[in-house]
Structure formats: C-alpha cells, structure tokens
Protein backbone atom coordinates (compact mmCIF):
# COMPACT_ATOMS: atom_id res chain seq x y z
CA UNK A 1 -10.95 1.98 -12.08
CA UNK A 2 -13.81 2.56 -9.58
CA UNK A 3 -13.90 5.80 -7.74
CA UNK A 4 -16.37 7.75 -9.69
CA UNK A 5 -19.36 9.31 -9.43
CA UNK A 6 -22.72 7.99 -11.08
CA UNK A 7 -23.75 9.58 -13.97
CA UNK A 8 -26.20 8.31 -16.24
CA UNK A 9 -25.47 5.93 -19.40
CA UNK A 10 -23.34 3.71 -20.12
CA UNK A 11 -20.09 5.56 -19.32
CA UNK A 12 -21.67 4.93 -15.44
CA UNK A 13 -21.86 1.55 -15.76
CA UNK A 14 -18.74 0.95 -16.93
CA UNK A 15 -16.97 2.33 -14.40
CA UNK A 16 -19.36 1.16 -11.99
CA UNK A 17 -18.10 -2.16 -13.34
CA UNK A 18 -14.67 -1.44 -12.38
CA UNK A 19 -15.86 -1.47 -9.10
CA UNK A 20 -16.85 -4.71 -8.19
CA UNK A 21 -13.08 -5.86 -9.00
CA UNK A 22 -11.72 -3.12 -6.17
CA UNK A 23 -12.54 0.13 -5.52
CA UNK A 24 -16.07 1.18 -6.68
CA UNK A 25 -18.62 4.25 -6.79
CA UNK A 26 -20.89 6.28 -5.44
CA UNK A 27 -23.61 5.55 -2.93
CA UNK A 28 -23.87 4.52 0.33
CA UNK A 29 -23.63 1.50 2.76
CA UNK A 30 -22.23 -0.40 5.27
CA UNK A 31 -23.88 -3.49 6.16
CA UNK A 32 -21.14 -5.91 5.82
CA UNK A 33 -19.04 -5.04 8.55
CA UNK A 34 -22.57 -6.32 10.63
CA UNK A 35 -23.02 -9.52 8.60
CA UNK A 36 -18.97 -10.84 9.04
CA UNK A 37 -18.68 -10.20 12.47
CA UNK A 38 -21.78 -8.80 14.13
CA UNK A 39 -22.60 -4.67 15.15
CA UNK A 40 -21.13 -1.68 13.85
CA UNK A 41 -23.82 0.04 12.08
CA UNK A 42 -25.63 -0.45 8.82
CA UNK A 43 -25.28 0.33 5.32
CA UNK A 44 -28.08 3.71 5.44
CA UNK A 45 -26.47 4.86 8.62
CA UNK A 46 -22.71 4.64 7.49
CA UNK A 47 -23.87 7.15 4.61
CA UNK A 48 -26.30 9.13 3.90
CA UNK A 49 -28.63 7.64 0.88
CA UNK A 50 -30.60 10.94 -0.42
CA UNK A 51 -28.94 11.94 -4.17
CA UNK A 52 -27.19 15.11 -4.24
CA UNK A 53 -27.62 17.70 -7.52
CA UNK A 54 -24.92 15.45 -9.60
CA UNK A 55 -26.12 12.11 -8.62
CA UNK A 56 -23.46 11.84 -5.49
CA UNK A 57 -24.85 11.57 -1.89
CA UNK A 58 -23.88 13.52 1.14
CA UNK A 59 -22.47 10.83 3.66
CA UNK A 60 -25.76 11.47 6.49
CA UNK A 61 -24.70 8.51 9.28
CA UNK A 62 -23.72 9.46 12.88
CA UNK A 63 -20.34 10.66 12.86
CA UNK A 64 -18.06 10.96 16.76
CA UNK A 65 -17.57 12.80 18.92
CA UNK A 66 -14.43 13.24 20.79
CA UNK A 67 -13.02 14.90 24.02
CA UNK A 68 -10.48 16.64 21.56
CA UNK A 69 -11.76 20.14 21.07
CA UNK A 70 -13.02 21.43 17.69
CA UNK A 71 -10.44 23.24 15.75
CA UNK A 72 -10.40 26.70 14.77
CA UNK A 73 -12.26 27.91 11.92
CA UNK A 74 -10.18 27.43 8.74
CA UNK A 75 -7.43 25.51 10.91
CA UNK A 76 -8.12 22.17 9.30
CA UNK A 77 -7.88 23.40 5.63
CA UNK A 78 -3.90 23.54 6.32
CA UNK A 79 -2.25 19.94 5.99
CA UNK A 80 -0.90 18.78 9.35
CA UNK A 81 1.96 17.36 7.82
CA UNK A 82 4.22 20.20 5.49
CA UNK A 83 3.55 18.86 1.67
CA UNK A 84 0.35 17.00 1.66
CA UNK A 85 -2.87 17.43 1.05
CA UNK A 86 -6.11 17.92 3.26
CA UNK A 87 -9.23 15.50 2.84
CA UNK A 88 -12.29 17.38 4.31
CA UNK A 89 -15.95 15.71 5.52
CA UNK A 90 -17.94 18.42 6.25
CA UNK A 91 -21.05 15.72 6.73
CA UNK A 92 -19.11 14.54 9.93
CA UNK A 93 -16.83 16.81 11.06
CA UNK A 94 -13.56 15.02 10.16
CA UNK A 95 -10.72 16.13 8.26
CA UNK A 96 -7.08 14.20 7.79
CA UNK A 97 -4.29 14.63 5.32
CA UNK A 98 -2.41 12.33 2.46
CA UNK A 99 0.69 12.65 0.66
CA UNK A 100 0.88 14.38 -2.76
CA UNK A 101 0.33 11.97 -4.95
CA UNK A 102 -2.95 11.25 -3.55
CA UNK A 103 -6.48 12.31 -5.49
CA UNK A 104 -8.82 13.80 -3.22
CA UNK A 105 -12.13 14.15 -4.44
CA UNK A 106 -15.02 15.92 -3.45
CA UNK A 107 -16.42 15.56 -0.28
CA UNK A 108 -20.13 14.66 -1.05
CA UNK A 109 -19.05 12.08 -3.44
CA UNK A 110 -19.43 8.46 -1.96
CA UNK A 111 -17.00 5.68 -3.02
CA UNK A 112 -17.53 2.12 -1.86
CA UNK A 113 -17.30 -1.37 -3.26
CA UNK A 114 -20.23 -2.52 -5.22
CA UNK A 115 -21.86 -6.28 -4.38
CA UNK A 116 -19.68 -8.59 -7.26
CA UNK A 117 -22.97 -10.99 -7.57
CA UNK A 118 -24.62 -7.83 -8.97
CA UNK A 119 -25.25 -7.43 -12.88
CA UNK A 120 -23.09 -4.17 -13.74
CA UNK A 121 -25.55 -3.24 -16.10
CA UNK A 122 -28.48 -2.58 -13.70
CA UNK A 123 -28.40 0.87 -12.73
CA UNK A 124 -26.41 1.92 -9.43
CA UNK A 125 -28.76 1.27 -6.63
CA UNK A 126 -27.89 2.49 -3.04
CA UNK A 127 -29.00 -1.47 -1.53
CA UNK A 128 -26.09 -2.78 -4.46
CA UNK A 129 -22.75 -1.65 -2.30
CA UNK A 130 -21.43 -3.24 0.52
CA UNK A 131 -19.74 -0.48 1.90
CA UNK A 132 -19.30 3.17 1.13
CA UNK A 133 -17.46 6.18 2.22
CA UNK A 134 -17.22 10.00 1.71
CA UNK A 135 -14.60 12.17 1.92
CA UNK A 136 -12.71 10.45 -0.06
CA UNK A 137 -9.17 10.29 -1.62
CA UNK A 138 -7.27 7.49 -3.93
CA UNK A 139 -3.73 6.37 -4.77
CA UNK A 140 -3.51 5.86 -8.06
CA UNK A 141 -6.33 5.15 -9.79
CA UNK A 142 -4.79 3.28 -12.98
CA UNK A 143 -2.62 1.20 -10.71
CA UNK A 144 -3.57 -1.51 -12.58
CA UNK A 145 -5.72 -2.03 -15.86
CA UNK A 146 -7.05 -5.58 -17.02
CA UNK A 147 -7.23 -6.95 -20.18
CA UNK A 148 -10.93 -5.31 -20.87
CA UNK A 149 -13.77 -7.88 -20.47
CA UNK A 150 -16.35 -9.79 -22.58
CA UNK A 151 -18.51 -6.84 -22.34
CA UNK A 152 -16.01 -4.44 -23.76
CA UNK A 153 -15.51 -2.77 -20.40
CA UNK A 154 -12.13 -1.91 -19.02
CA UNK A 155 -11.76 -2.39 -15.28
CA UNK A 156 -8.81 0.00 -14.13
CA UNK A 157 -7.86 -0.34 -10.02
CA UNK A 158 -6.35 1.88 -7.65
CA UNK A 159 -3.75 0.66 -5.29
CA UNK A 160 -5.51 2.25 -1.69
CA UNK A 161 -8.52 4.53 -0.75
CA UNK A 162 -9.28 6.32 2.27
CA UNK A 163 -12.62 8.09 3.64
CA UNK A 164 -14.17 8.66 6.56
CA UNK A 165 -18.48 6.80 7.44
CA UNK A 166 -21.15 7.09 9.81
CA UNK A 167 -22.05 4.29 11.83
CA UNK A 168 -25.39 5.20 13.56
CA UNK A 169 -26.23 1.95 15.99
CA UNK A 170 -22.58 0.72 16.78
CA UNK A 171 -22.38 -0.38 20.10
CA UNK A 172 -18.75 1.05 20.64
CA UNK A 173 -15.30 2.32 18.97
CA UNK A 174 -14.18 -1.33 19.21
CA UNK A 175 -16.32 -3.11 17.59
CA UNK A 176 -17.14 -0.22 14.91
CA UNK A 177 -13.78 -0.45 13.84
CA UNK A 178 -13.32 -4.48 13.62
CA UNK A 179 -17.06 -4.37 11.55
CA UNK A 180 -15.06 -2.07 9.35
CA UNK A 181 -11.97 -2.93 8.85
CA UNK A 182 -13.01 -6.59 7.83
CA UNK A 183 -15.97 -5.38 5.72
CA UNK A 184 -13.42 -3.27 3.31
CA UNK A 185 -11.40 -6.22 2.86
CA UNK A 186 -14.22 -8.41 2.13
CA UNK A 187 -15.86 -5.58 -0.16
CA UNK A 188 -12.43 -4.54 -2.06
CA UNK A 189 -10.63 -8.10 -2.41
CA UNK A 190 -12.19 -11.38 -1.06
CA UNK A 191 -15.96 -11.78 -1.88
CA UNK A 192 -17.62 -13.39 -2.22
CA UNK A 193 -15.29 -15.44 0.26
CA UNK A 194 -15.47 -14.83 4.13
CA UNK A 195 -13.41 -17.04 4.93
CA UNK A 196 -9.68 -15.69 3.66
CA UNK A 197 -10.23 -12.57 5.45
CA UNK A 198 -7.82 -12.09 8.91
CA UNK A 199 -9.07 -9.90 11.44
CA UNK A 200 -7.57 -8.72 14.59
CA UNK A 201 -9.48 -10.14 17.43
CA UNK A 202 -9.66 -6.94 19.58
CA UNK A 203 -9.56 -3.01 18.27
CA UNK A 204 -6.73 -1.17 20.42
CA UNK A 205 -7.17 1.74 22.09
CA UNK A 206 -5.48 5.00 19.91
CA UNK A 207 -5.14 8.04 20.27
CA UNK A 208 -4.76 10.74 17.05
CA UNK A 209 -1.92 13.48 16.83
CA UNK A 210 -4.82 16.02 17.64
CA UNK A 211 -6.10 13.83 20.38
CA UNK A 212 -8.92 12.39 19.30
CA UNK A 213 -9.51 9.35 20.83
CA UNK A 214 -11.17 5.91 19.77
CA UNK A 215 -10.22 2.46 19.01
CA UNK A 216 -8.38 0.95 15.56
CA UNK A 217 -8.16 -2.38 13.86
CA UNK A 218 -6.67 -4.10 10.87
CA UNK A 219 -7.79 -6.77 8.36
CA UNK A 220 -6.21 -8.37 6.13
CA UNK A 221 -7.13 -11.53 3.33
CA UNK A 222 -4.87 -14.77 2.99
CA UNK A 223 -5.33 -16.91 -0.91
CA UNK A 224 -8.22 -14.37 -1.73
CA UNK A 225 -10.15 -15.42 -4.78
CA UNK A 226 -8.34 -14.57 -8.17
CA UNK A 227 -10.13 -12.91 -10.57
CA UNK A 228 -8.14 -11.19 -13.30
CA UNK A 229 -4.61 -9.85 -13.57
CA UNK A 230 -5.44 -7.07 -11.01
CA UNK A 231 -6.63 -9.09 -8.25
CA UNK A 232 -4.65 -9.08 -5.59
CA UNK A 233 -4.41 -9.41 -1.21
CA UNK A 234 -6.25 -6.55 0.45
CA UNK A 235 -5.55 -4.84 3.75
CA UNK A 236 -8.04 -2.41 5.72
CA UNK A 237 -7.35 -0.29 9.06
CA UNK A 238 -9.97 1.03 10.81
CA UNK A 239 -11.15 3.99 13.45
CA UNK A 240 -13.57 4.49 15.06
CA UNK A 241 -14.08 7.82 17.09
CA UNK A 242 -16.68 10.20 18.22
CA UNK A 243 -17.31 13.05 15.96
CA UNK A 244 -18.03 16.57 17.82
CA UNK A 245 -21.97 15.78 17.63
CA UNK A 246 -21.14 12.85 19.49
CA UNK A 247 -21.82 10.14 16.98
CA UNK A 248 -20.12 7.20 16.07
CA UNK A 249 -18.03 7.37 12.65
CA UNK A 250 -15.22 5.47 11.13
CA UNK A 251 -12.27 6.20 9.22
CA UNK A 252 -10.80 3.56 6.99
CA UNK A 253 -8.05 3.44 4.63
CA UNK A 254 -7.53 -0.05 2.43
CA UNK A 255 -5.17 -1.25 -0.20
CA UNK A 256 -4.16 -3.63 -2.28
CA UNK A 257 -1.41 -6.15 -0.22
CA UNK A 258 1.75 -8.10 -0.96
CA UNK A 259 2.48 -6.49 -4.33
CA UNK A 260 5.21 -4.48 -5.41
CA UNK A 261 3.99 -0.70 -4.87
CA UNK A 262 1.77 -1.72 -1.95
CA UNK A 263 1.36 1.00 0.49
CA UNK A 264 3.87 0.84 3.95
CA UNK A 265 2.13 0.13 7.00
CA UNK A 266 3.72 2.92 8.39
CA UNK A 267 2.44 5.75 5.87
CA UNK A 268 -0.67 3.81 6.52
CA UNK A 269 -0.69 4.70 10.26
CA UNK A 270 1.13 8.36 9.18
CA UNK A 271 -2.00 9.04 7.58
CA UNK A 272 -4.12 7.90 10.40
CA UNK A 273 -2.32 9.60 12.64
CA UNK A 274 -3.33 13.38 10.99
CA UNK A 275 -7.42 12.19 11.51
CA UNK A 276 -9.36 15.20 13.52
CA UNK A 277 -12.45 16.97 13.81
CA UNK A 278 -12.91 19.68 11.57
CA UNK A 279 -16.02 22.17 11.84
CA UNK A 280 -19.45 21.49 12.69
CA UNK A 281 -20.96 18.29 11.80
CA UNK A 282 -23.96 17.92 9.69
CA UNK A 283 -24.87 14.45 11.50
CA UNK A 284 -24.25 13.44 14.94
C-alpha cells in the first residue's frame, strides 16, 4: 500500500516497503526512463529533492509550456468533467481531473516507486526511487493486500496512480514521454527485469481538450516477474507537454494490467484528455 508520505519510524518504513511491490512514497526521481531507453530527464530534475515541513518534497523539475493559454484564476479548481474531482500541481502549472472514487492527495507530496534491490529498512533516501511524481491521486489503495511478509510488514497495492513530473534536460515531448512511460512500468511491475517491458516505438502527437499540445506514449510488461499474490502486468501512458514557463514536464498515469478491475484504456485516455495548465508555475 505505497502512496504515503515519509514520516519517521517504523510506521515509514513499512509502508515504504509496500512500495517496492507497486506504488511507493515520497521523494523524488526519474532516472530510469534515461537508463531503459536513453533522454528524458533525470531523477533531481523530474522532482524537486529539498524536504518540505512534513517530510514531503515540492516536485522542483522543469515543467511545459504550451501554446494553450493559461486559464483563469480559480478556473481549474472546477472539474472539467461534471462529477469528478480536480488534481492540482501548483509546482508546474498543471491541473487534470479523475473520477470519484479516486484519492487525491496533496500536491507537495511525491509518490514514486522505490528501487526493489533496496533494504526497506534503510531510511527513505531521495537517490532510492526510480521514479517519482507530485500531484498525485490513486485508485484504490487496498486493491490488493498480501499475505504480510517475513518481516511482519503488510504490503497493500493500489490498482493505478496518476501525477504529473518535471523533466529538466529532455530533448523533446517524444522522447520525454517514451523515457516515461517505460520507466513507470519498469518501476511499478517488472524490475528488476527490462526485458518484459513493451514500449511503443514512437510518442504520437496529442492534443488535450484544453489544447495543450505535446506528444503521448504507452508501455506495457509481458510475463513480468511474480512476486507475491499482488503482482501483476503493469501499463503506463505518458505526456509530455510544455508547462506555461516553458519547461518540459510529464504526466503519467499507470496501473496494474490484465486483471479483473483493471482500469479501461479509455477512462485512461478520459483522464488524459482533462490535463491543462493551471496558474503560474513555480519551475519552468
């Protein structure tokens, strides 16, 4: 049951625990997208790395800019789709919506999958994630829940997350979004194997309902390492856009694949279709 914020003891590192298995914690990254398939930013620039007052992080990597203009003031606190609710990153500019049974949590929280080869008891460490995201929201976070380990600890999953990243250094929308689209997958359901991940050999062009323009991408992992009674196929999409600053960002949304409740492609791309600058950016 990743998704939480650090804290200290050993509450923390349970949860953090949770993490490795699917969706994790707190801190930011982004490196892995570079190391599967070359560019896109790295871990520091997808997310800011300076602590905030409760042990989050403020997400502090380039965000994108768009030819889309910036919405009014208050505009994007109002769902674009009657009935859900609105996920707001203030630290890029971005804002998109999610239906109702979706958790959004704060906005300076980062969530992100921690490295699996890393012992769950050493304390959270911003270089231990392999990628990380703010402005977050979840799908049901006690999707699944594992017999509890050796260690005592019980690892709960969620079924999908969503958030938005920086991506200071990518060469272009394309490529930012095939870096992150496989390195979700890889982070959430196939390491420490490369090699059952499927990526889409070119981003497409795409264009948001508010017009924001950039280039998307989908991963997905084939006979991905089994683990416990949780594991399960991933899937990723990807976006990458220009915030209003005019830096890169990303938006992905991942989930857990060929299971029973697993998400529909198409509320998958409903969802991506509500992404849009919101406000002033804090990082360009």
């Amino acid at each position: 049951m990743p998704l939480r914020e650090p804290s200290t003891g050993t509450g923390r590192r349970a949860k953090a625990v949770a993490v490795a298995a699917v969706v994790t914690v707190l801190a930011a990254v982004g490196t892995a997208g570079s190391s599967l398939l070359g560019g896109g930013g790295t871990a520091e620039e997808g997310a800011g790395a300076s602590p905030g007052p409760r042990a989050s992080a403020s997400a502090s990597a380039s965000a994108s800019a768009s030819p889309s203009p910036t919405p009014r003031a208050g505009a994007a606190e109002q769902p674009t789709i009657p009935g859900w609710k609105v996920v707001v990153n203030p630290e890029f500019g971005t804002a998109f919506d999610v239906p109702p049974d979706w958790d959004v949590k704060d906005p300076a929280a980062l969530y992100g999958f921690q490295d699996s080869t890393i012992d769950p008891d050493v304390p959270a460490n911003w270089d231990k994630f392999i990628v990380l995201a703010s402005g977050f929201a979840s799908l049901r976070d006690e999707w699944c829940v594992p017999d509890i380990d050796t260690s005592g600890r019980v690892k709960g999953t969620e079924l999908a997350g969503a958030g938005t990243k920086g991506a200071k250094g990518a060469p272009d929308t394309d490529r930012l979004a095939l870096n992150q689209a496989a390195a979700w997958v890889y982070g959430g359901y196939t390491q420490p194997d490369k090699k059952s991940i499927i990526s889409d050999r070119t981003a497409k062009p795409y264009t948001t309902k508010s017009g924001v323009k950039g280039s998307v991408a989908w991963a997905r992992s084939k006979n991905a390492p089994r683990k416990n009674r949780c594991s399960s196929e991933g899937k990723a999409v990807a976006f990458g856009f220009r915030n209003s600053a005019g830096g890169y960002v990303a938006w992905v949304l991942y989930g857990a694949a060929g299971v029973r409740d697993e998400l529909p492609d198409s509320t998958v791309m409903r969802i991506l279709g509500t992404v849009r600058l919101h406000g002033t950016p804090k990082k360009g």
